[in-house]
N, C-alpha and C. Protein backbone atom coordinates (compact mmCIF):
# COMPACT_ATOMS: atom_id res chain seq x y z
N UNK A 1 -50.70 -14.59 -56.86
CA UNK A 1 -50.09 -15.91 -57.05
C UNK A 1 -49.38 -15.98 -58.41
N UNK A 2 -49.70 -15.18 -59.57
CA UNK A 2 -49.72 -15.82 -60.27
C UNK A 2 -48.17 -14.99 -60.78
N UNK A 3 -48.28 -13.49 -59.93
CA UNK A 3 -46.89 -12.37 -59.71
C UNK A 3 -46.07 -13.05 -59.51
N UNK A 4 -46.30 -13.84 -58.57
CA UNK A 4 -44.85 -14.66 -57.32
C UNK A 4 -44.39 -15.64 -58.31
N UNK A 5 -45.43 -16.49 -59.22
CA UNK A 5 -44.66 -17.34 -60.15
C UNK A 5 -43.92 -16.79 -61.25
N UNK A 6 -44.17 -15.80 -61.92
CA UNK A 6 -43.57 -14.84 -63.22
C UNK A 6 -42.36 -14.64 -62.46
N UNK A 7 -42.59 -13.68 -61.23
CA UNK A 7 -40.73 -13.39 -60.60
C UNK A 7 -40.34 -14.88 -60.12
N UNK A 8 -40.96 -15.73 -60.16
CA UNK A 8 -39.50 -16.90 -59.67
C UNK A 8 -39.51 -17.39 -61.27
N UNK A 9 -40.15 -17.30 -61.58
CA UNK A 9 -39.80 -17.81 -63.09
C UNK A 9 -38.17 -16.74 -63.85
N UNK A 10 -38.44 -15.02 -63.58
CA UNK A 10 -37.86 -14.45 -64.25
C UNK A 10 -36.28 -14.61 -63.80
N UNK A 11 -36.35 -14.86 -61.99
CA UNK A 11 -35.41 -14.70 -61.20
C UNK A 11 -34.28 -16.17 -61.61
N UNK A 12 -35.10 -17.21 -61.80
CA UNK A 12 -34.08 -18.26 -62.63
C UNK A 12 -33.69 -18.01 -63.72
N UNK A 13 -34.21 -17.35 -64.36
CA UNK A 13 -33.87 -17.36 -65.91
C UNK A 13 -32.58 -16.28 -65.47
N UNK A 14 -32.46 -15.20 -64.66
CA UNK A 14 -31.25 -14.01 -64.49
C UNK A 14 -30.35 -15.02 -63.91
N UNK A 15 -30.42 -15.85 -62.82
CA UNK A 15 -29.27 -16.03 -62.08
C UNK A 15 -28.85 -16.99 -63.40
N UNK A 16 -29.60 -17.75 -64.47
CA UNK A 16 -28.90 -18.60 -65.13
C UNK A 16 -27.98 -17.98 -65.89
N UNK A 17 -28.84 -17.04 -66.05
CA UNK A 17 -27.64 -15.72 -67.37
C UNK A 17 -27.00 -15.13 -66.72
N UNK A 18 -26.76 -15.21 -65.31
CA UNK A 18 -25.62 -14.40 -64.54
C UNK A 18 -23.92 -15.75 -64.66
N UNK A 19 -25.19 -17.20 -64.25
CA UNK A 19 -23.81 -18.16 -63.96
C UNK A 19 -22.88 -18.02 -65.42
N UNK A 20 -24.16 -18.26 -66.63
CA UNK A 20 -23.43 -18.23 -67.92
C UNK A 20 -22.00 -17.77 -68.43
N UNK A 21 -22.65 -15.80 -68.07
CA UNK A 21 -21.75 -15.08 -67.78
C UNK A 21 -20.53 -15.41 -66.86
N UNK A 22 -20.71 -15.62 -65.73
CA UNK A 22 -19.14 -16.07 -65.21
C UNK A 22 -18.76 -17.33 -65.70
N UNK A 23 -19.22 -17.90 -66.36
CA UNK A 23 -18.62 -19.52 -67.05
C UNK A 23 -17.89 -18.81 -68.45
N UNK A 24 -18.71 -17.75 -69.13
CA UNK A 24 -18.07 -17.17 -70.06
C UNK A 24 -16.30 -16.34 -69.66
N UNK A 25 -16.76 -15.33 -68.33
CA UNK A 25 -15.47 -14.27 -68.35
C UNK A 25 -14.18 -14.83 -67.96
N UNK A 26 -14.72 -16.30 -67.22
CA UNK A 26 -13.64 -17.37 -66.35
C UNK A 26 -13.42 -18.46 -67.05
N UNK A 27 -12.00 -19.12 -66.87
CA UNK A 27 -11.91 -20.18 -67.92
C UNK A 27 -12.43 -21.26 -66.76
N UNK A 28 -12.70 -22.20 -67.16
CA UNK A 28 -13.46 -23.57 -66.42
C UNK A 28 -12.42 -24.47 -65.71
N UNK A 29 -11.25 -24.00 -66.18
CA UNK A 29 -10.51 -25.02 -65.47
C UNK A 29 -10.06 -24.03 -63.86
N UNK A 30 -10.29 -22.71 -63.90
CA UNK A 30 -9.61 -21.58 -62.80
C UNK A 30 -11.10 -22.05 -61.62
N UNK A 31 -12.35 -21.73 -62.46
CA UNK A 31 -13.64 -22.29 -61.67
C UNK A 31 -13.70 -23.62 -61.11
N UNK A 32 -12.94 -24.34 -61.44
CA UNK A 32 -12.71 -26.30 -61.18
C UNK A 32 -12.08 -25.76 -59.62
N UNK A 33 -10.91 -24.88 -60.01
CA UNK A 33 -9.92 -25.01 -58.74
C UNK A 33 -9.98 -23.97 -57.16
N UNK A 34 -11.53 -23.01 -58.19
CA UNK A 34 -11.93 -22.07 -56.85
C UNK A 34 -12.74 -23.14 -56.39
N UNK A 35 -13.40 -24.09 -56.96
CA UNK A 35 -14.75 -24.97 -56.22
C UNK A 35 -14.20 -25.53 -55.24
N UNK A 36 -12.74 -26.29 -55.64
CA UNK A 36 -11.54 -27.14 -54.52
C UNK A 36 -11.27 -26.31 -53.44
């Protein structure tokens, strides 16, 4: 139990540092107009 919480714990913390990363390599206004 306590495995399954550490990996969902670790697994948010990557995808957050993954979105970061594409908020970083992409400008925000190109990401505004893929969301459209």
């Amino acid at each position: 139990m306590a495995f399954l919480a550490l990996w969902l714990f670790f697994s948010s913390i990557l995808s957050f540092l993954l979105f970061v990363v594409l908020l970083a390599c992409f400008p925000f206004e190109n990401l505004y107009i893929y969301a459209m």
